[in-house]
C-alpha atoms as a PDB file:
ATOM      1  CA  UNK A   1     -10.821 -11.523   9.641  1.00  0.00           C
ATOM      2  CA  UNK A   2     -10.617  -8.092   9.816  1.00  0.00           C
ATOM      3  CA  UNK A   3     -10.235  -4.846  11.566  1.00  0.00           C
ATOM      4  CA  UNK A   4      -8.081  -5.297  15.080  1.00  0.00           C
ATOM      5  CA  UNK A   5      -8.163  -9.343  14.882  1.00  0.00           C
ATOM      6  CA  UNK A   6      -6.346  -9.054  11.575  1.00  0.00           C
ATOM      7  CA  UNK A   7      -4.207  -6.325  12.665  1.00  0.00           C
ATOM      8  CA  UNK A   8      -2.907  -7.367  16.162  1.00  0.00           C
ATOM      9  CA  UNK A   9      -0.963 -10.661  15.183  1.00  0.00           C
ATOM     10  CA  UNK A  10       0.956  -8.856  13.111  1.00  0.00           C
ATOM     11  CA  UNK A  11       1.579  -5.943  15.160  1.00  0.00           C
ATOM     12  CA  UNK A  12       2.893  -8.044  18.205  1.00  0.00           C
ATOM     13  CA  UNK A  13       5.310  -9.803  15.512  1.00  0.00           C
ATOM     14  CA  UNK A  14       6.708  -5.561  14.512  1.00  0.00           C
ATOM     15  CA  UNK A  15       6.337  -4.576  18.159  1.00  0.00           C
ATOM     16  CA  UNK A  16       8.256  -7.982  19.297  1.00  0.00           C
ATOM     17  CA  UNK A  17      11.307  -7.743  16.593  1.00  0.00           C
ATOM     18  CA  UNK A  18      11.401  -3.930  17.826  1.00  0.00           C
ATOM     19  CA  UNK A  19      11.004  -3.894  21.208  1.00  0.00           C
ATOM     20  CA  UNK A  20      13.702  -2.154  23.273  1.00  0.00           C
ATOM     21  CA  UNK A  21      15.599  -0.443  20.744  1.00  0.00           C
ATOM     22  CA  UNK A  22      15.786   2.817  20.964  1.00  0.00           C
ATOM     23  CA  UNK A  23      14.013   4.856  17.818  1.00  0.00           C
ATOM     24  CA  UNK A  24      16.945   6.371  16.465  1.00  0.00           C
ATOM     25  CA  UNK A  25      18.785   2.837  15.496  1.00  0.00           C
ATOM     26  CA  UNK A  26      15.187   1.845  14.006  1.00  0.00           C
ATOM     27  CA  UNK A  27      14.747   4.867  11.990  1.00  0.00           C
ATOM     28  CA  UNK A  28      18.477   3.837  10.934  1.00  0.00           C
ATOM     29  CA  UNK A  29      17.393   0.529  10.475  1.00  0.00           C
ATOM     30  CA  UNK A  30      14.470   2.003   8.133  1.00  0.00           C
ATOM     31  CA  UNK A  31      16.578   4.106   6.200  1.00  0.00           C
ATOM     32  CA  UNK A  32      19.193   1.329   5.194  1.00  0.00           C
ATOM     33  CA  UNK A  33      16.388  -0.455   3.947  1.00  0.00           C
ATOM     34  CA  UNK A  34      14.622   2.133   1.897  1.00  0.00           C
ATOM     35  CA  UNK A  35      17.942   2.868   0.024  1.00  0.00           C
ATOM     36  CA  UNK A  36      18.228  -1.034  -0.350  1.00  0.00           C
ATOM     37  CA  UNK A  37      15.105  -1.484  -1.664  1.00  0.00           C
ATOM     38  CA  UNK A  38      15.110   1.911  -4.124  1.00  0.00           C
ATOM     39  CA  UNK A  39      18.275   0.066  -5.601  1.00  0.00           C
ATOM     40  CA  UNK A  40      16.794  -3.014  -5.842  1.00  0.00           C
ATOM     41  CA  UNK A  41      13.201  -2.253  -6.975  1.00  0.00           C
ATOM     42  CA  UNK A  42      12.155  -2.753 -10.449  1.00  0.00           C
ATOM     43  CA  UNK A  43       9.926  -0.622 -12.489  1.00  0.00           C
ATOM     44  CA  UNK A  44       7.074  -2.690 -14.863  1.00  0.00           C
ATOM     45  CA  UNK A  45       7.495  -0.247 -17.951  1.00  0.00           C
ATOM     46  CA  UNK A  46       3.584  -1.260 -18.982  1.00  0.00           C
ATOM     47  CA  UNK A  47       2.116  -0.367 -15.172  1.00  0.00           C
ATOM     48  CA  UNK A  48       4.223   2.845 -15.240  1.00  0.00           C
ATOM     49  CA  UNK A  49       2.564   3.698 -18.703  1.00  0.00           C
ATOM     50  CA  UNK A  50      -1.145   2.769 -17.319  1.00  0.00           C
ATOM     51  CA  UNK A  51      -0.447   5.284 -13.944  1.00  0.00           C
ATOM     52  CA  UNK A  52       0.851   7.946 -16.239  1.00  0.00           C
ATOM     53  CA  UNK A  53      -2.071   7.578 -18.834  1.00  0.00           C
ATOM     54  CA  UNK A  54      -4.721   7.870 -15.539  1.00  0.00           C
ATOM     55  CA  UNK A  55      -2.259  10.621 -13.864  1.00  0.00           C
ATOM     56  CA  UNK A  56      -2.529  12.986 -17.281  1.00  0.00           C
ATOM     57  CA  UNK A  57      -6.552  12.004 -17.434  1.00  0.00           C
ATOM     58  CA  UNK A  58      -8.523  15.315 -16.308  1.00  0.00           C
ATOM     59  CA  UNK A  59     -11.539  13.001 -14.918  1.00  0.00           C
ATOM     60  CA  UNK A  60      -9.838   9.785 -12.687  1.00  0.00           C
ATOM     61  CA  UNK A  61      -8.886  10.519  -9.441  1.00  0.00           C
ATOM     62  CA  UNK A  62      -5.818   7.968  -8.236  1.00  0.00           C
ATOM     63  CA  UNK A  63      -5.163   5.616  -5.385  1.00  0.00           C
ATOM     64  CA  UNK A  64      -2.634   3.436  -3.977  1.00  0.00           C
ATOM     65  CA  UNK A  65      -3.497   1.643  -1.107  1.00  0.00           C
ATOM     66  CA  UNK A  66      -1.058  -0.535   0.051  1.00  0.00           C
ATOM     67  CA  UNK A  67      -0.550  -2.901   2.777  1.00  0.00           C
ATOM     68  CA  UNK A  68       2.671  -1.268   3.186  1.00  0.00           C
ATOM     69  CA  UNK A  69       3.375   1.281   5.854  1.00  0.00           C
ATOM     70  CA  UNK A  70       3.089   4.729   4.830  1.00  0.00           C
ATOM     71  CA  UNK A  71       6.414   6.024   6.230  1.00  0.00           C
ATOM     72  CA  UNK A  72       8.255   3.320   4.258  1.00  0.00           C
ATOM     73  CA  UNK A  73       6.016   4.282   0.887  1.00  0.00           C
ATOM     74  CA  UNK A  74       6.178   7.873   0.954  1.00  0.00           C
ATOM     75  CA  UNK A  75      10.703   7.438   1.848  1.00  0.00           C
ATOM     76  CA  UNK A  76      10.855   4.860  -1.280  1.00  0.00           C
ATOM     77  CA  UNK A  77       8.980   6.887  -3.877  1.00  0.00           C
ATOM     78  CA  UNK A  78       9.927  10.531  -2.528  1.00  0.00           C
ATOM     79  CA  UNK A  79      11.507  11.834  -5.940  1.00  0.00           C
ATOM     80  CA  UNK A  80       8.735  10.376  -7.952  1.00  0.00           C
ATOM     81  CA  UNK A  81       6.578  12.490  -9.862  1.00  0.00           C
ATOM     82  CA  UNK A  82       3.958  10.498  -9.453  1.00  0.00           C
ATOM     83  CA  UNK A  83       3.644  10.023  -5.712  1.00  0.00           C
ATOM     84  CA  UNK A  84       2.827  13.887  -4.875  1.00  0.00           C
ATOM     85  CA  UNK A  85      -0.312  13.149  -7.406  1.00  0.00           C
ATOM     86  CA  UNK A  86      -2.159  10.156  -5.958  1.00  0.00           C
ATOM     87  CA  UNK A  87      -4.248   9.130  -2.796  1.00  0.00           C
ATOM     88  CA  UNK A  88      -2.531   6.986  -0.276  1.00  0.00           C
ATOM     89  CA  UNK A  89      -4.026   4.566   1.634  1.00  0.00           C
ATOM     90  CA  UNK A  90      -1.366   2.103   3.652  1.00  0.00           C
ATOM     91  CA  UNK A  91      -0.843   0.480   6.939  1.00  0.00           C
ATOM     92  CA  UNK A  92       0.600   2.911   9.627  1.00  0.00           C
ATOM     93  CA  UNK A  93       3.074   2.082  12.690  1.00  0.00           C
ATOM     94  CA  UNK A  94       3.371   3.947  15.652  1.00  0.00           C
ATOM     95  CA  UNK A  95       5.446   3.564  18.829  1.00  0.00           C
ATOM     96  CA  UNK A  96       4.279   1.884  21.848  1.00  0.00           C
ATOM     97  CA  UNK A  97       5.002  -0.013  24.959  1.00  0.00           C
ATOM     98  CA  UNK A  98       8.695  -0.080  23.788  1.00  0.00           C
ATOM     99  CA  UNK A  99       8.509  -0.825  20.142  1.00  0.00           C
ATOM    100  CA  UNK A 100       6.447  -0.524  17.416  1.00  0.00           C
ATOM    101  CA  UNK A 101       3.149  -1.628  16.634  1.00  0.00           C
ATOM    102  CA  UNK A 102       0.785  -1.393  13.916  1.00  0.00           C
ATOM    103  CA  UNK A 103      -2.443   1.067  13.809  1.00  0.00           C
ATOM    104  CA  UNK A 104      -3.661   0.199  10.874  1.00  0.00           C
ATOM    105  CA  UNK A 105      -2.925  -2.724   8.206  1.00  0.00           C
ATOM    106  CA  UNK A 106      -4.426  -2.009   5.059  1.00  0.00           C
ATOM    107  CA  UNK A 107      -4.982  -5.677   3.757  1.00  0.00           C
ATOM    108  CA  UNK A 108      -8.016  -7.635   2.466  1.00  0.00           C
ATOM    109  CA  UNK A 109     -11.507  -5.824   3.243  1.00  0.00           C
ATOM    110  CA  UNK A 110      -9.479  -3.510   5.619  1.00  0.00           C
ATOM    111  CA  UNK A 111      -8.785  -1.661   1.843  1.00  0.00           C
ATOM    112  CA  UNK A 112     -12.733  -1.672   1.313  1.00  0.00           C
ATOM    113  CA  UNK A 113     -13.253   0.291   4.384  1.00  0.00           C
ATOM    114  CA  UNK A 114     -10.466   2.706   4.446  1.00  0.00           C
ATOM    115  CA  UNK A 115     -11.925   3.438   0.632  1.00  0.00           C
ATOM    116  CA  UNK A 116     -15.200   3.539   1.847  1.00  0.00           C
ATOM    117  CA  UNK A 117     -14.304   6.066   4.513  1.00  0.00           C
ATOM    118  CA  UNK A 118     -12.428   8.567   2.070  1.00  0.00           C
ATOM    119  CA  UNK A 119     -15.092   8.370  -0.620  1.00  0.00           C
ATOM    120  CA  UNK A 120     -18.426   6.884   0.548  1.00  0.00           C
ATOM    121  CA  UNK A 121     -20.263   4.171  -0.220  1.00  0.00           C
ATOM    122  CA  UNK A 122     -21.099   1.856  -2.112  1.00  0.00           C
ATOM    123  CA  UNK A 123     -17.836   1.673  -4.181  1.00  0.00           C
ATOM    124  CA  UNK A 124     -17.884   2.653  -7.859  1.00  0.00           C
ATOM    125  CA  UNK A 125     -14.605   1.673  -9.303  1.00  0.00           C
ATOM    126  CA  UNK A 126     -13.583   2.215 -12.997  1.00  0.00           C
ATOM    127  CA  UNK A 127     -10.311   0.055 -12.644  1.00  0.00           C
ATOM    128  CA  UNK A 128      -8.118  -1.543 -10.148  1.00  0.00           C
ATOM    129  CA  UNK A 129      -4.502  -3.218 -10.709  1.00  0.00           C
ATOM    130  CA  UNK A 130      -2.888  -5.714  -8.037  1.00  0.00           C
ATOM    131  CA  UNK A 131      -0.303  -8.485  -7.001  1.00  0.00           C
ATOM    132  CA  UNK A 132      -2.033 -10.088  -4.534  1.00  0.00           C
ATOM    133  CA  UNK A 133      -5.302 -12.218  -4.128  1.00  0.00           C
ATOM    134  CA  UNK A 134      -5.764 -10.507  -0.409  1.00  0.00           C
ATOM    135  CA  UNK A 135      -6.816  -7.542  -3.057  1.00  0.00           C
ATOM    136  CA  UNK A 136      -9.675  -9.385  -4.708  1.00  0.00           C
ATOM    137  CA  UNK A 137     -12.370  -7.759  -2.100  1.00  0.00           C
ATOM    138  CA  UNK A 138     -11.572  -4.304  -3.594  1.00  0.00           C
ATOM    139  CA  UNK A 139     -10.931  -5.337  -7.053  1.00  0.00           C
ATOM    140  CA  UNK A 140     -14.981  -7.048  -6.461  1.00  0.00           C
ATOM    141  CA  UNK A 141     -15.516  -2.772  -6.766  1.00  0.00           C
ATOM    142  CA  UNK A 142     -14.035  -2.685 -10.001  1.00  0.00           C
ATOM    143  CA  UNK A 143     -15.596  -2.295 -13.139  1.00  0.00           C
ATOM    144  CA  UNK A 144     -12.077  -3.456 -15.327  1.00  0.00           C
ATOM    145  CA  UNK A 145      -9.826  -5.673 -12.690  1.00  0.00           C
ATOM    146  CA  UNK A 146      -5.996  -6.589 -13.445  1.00  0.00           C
ATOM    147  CA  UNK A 147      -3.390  -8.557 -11.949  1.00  0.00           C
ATOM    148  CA  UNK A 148      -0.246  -7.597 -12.105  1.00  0.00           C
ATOM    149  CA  UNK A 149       2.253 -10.792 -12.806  1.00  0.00           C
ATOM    150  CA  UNK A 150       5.608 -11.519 -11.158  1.00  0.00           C
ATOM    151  CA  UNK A 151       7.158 -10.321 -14.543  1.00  0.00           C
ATOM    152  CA  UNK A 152       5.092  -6.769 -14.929  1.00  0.00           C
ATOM    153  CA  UNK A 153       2.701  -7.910 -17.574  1.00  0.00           C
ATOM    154  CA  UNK A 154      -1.446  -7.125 -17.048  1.00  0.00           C
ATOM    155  CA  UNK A 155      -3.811 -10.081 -16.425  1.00  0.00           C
ATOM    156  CA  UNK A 156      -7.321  -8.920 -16.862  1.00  0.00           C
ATOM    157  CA  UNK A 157      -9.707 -10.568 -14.512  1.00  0.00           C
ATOM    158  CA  UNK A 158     -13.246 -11.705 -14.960  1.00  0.00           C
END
């Protein structure tokens, strides 16, 4: 399943737990979240070391695509050095018929094809880190895979 049939069951789930509230208590809403999930978050010390090593690199272009929504990635990691420096890719929300709805969700192959459309095809990966199985179709692109465990440590995948 991709593309709008992956999307839109979602999307009426956002769009039905924000319907009829007005933008300015969900922007609220947003914002207590974001500074309850910067407190919370924790940093994997060995993943942090792996983006820095590829950030300093003069030939590796970075990317985090994310099935998270952009607004929400770009609010949690605003004072990070690194953020300013890499590609995003995510999910995006927008308002409609009374709530909000998602326009794109960046899950599964959905990541293949927004890639695809920023860079061009076929995919020629050097190496690709993730927490989720829904990843594996754009880790397939990936000359070195890894998973990244529950605890912050690197799995390398066959």
């Amino acid at each position: 399943m991709s593309g709008r049939a992956a999307r839109w069951p979602m999307s009426l789930l956002l769009w039905a737990t924000t319907f009829g509230r007005r933008e300015a208590v969900l922007k609220r809403l947003e914002a207590e979240f974001v500074g309850w999930f910067r407190h919370h978050v924790t940093a994997f010390p060995v993943v942090h070391a792996r983006l820095t090593a590829y950030l300093t690199s003069t030939d590796a272009d970075v990317w985090l695509i994310t099935g998270s929504p952009q607004s929400l990635v770009e609010q949690v990691y605003r004072d990070t050095l690194w953020l300013p420096r890499v590609n995003l890719i995510a999910s995006r929300t927008a308002r409609r018929w009374g709530g909000w709805v998602l326009t794109l969700r960046c899950l599964g192959h959905e990541k293949v094809v927004q890639l695809e459309k920023k860079i061009g095809a076929p995919l020629r990966l050097y190496s690709g880190y993730s927490d989720s199985e829904q990843d594996n179709p754009l880790l397939g692109f990936c000359q070195h895979r890894w998973r990244v465990t529950p605890q912050g440590e690197l799995q390398q995948l066959e």
